[in-house]
C-alpha atoms as a PDB file:
ATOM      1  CA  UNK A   1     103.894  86.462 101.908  1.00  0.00           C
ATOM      2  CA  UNK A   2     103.456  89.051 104.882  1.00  0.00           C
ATOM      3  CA  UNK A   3     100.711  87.683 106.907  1.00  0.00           C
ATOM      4  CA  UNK A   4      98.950  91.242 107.135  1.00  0.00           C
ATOM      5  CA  UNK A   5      98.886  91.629 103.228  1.00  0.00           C
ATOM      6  CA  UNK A   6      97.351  88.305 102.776  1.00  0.00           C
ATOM      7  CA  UNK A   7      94.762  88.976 104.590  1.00  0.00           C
ATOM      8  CA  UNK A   8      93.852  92.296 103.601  1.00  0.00           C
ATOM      9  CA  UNK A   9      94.176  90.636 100.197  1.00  0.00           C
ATOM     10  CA  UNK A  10      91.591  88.109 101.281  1.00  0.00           C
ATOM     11  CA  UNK A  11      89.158  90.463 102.941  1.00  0.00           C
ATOM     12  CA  UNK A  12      89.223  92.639  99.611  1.00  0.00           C
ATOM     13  CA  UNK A  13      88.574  89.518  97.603  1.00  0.00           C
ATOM     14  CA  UNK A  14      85.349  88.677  99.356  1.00  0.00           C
ATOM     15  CA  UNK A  15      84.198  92.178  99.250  1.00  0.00           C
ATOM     16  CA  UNK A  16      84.698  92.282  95.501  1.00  0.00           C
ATOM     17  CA  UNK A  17      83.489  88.781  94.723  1.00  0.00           C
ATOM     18  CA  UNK A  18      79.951  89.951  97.363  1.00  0.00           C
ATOM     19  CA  UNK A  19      79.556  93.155  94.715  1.00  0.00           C
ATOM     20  CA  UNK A  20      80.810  91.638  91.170  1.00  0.00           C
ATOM     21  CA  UNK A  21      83.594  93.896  91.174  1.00  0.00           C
ATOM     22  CA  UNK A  22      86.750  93.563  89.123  1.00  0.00           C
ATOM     23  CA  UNK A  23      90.107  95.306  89.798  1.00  0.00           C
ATOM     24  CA  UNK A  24      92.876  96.934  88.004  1.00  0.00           C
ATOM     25  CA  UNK A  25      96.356  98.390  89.578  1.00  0.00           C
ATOM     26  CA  UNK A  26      98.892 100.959  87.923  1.00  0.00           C
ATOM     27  CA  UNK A  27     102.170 101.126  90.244  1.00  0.00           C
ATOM     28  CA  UNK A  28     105.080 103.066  89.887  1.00  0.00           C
ATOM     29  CA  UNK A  29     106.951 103.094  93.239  1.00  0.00           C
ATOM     30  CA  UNK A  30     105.496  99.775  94.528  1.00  0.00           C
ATOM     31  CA  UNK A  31     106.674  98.130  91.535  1.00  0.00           C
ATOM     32  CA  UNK A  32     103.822  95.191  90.978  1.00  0.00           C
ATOM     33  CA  UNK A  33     103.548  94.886  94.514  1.00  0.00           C
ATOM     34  CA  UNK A  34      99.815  95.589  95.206  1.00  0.00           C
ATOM     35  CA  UNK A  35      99.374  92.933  91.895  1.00  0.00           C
ATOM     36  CA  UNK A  36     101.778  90.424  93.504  1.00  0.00           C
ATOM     37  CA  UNK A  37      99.783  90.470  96.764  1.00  0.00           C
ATOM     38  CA  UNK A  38      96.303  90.384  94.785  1.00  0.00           C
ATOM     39  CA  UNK A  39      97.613  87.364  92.568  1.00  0.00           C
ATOM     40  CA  UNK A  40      99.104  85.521  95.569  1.00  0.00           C
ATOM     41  CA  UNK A  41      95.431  85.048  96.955  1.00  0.00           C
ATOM     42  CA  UNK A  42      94.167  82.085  95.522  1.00  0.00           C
ATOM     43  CA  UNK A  43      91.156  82.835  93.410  1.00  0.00           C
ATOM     44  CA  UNK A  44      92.073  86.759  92.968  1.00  0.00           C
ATOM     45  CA  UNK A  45      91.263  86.125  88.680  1.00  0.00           C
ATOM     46  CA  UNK A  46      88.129  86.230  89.281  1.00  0.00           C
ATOM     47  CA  UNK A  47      88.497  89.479  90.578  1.00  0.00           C
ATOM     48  CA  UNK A  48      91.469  90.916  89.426  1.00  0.00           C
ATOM     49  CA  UNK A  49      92.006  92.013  85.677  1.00  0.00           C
ATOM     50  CA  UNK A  50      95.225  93.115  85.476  1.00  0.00           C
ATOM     51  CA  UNK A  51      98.263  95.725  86.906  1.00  0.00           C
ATOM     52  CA  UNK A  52     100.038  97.884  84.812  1.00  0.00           C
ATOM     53  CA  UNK A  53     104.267  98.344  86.264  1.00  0.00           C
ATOM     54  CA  UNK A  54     104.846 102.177  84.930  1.00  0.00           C
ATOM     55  CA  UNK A  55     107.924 103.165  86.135  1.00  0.00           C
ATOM     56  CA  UNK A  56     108.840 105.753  83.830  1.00  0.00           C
ATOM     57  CA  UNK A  57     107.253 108.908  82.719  1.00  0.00           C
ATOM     58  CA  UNK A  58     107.408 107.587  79.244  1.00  0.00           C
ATOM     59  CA  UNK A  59     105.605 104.270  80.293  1.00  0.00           C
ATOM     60  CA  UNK A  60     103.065 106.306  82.566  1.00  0.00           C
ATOM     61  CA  UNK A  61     102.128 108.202  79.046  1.00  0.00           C
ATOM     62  CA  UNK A  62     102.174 105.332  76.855  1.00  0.00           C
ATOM     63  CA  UNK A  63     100.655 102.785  78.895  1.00  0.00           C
ATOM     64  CA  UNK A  64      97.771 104.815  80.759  1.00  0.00           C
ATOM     65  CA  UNK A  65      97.696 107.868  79.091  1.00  0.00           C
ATOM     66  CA  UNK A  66      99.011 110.377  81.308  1.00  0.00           C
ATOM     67  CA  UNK A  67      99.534 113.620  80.024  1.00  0.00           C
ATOM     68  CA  UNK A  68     103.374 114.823  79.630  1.00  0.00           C
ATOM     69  CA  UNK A  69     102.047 118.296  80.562  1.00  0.00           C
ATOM     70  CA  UNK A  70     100.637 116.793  83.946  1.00  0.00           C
ATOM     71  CA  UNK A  71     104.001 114.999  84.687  1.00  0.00           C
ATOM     72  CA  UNK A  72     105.572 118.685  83.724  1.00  0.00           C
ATOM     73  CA  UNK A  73     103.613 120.738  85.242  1.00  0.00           C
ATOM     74  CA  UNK A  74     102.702 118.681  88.770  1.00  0.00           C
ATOM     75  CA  UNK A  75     106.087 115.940  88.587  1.00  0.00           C
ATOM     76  CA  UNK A  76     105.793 112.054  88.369  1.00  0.00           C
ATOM     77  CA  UNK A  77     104.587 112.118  91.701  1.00  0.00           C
ATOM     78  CA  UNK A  78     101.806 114.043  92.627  1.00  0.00           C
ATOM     79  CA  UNK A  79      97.885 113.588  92.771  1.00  0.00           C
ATOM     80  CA  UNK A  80      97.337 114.439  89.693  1.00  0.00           C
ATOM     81  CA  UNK A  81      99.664 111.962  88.184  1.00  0.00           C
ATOM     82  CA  UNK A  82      97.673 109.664  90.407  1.00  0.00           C
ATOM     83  CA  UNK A  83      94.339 110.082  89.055  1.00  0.00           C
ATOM     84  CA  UNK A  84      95.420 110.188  85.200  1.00  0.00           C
ATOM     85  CA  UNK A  85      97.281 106.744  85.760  1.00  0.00           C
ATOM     86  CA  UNK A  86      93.879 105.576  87.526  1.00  0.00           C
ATOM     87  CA  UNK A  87      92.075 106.565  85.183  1.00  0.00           C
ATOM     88  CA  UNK A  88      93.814 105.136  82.524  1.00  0.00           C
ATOM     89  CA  UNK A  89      94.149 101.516  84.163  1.00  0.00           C
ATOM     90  CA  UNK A  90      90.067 102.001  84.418  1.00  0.00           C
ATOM     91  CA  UNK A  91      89.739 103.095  80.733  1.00  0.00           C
ATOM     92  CA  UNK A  92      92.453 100.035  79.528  1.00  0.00           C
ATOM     93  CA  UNK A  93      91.101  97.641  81.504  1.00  0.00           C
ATOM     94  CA  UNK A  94      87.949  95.604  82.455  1.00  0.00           C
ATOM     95  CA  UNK A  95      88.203  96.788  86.150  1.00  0.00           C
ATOM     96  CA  UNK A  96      85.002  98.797  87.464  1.00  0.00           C
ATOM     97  CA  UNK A  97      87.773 100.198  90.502  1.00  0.00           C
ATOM     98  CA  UNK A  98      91.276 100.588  90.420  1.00  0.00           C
ATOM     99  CA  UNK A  99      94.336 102.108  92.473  1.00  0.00           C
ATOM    100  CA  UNK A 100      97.145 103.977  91.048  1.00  0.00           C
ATOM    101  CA  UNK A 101     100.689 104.688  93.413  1.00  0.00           C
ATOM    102  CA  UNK A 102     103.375 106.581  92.694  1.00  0.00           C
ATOM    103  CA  UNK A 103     105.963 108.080  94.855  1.00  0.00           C
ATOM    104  CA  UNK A 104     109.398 108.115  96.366  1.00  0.00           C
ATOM    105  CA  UNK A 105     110.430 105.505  98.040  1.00  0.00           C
ATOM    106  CA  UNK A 106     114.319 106.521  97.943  1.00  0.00           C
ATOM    107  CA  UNK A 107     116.951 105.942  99.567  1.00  0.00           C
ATOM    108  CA  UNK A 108     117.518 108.976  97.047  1.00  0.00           C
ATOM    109  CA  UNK A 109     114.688 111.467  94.916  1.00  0.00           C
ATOM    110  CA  UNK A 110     113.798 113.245  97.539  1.00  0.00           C
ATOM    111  CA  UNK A 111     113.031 117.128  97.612  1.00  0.00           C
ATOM    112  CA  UNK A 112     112.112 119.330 100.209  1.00  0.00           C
ATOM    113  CA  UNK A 113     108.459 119.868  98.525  1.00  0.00           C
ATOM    114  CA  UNK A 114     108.495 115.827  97.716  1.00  0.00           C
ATOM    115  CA  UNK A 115     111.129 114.451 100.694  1.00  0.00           C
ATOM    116  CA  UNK A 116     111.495 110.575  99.978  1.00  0.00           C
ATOM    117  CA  UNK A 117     108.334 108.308 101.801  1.00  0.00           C
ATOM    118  CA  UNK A 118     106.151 111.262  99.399  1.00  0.00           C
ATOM    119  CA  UNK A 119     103.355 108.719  98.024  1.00  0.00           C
ATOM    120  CA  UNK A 120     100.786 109.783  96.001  1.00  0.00           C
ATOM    121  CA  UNK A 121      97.125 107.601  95.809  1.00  0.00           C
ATOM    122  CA  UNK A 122      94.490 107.811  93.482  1.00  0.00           C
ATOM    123  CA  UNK A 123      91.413 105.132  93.317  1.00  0.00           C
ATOM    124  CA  UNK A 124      89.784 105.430  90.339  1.00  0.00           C
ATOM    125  CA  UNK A 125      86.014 103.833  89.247  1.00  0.00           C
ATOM    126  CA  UNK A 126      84.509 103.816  85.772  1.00  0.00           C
ATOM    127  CA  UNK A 127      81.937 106.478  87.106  1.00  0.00           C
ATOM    128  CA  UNK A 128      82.990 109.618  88.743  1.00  0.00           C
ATOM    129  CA  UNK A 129      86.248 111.337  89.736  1.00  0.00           C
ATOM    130  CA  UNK A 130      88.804 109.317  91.371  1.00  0.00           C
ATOM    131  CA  UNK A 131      89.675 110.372  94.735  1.00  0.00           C
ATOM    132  CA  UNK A 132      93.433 111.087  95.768  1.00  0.00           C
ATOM    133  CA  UNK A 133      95.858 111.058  98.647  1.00  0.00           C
ATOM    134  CA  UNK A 134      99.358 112.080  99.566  1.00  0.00           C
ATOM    135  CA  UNK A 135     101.200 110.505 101.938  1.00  0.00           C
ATOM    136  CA  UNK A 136     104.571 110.840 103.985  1.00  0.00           C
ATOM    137  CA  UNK A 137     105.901 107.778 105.216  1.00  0.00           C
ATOM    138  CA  UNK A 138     108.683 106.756 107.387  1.00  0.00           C
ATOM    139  CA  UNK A 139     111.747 104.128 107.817  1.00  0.00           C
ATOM    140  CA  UNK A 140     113.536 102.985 104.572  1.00  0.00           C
ATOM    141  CA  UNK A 141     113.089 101.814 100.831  1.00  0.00           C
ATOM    142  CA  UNK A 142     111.448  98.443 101.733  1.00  0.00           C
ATOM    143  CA  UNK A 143     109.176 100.069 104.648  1.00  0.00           C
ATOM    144  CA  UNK A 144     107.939 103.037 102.532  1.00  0.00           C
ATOM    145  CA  UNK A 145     106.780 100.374  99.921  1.00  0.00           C
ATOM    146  CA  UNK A 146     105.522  98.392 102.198  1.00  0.00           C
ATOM    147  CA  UNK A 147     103.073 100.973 104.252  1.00  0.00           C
ATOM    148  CA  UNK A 148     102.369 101.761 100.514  1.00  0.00           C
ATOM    149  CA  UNK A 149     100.995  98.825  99.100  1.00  0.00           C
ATOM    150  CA  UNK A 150      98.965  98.334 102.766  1.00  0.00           C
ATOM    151  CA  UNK A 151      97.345 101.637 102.129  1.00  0.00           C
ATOM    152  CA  UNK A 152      96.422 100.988  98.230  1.00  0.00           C
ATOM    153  CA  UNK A 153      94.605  97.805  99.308  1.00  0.00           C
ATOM    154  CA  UNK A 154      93.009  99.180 102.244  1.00  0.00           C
ATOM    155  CA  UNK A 155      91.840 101.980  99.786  1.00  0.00           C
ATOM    156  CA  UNK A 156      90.603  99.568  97.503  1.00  0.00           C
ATOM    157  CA  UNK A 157      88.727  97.619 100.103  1.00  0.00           C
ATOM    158  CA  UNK A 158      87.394 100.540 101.669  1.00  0.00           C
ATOM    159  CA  UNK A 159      85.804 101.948  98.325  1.00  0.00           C
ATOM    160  CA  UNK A 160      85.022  97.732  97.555  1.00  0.00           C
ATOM    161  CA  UNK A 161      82.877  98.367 100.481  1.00  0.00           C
ATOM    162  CA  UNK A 162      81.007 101.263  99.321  1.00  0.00           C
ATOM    163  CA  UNK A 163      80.647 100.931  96.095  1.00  0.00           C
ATOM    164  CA  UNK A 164      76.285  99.996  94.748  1.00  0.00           C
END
């Protein structure tokens, strides 16, 4: 385990044990990732519900509820995919905060609107509107997923932090 995600893993553990918080992912891009890193710290179930892998559009619909129209309208990756898929991992879950990713992480997928390292964030709660990123990142495949699942957790931490 990468020393720097272990830690951040750790860090967001205490935060969310200190507020009785419970945690949810939905991953496209990063594949399980952000789970894998939660479930590697020891302890993390009492803190960590579950992570849902959506890789396809179809599993994004069926699995959190994302609209086809949204997918459609604003593609896989985009914020608005983002906050449907948190959203859903809040609403089929027993997580009070979770983190949604999707993106391209390539070598191939890219666009010029969407150019592969395009990651889209959304961290959801049960109350109010999640809040959403979009990010470009550089190097290749394993880097872009990397710098992705760093970001989701330090999103999640950050919010940990702030939530009542």
């Amino acid at each position: 385990m990468d020393a720097d995600l272990a830690a951040l893993s750790a860090t967001l553990g205490r935060a969310c044990v200190e507020r009785r918080l419970v945690l949810a992912t939905a991953e496209s891009c990063t594949g399980g990732w952000v789970a894998q890193v939660i479930t590697h710290t020891a302890g993390s179930s009492a803190w960590f519900d579950r992570g849902f892998v959506t890789y396809s559009n179809a599993a994004k619909a069926e699995l959190l509820g994302v609209s086809f129209e949204t997918i459609a309208r604003h593609g896989a990756v985009s914020v608005e995919t983002a906050a449907e898929m948190a959203r859903g991992a809040i609403a089929r879950s027993r997580a009070q905060l979770a983190v949604a990713v999707t993106g391209i992480a390539g070598p191939t997928g890219g666009s010029p609107q969407k150019p592969v390292g395009t990651v889209c964030f959304s961290w959801g709660c049960r109350a109010g509107t999640p809040s959403c990123e979009r990010r470009l990142f550089p190097g290749d495949r394993e880097d872009i997923r990397r710098q992705a699942v760093l970001h989701a957790l330090s999103g999640l931490l950050e919010r940990a932090r702030n939530m009542p």
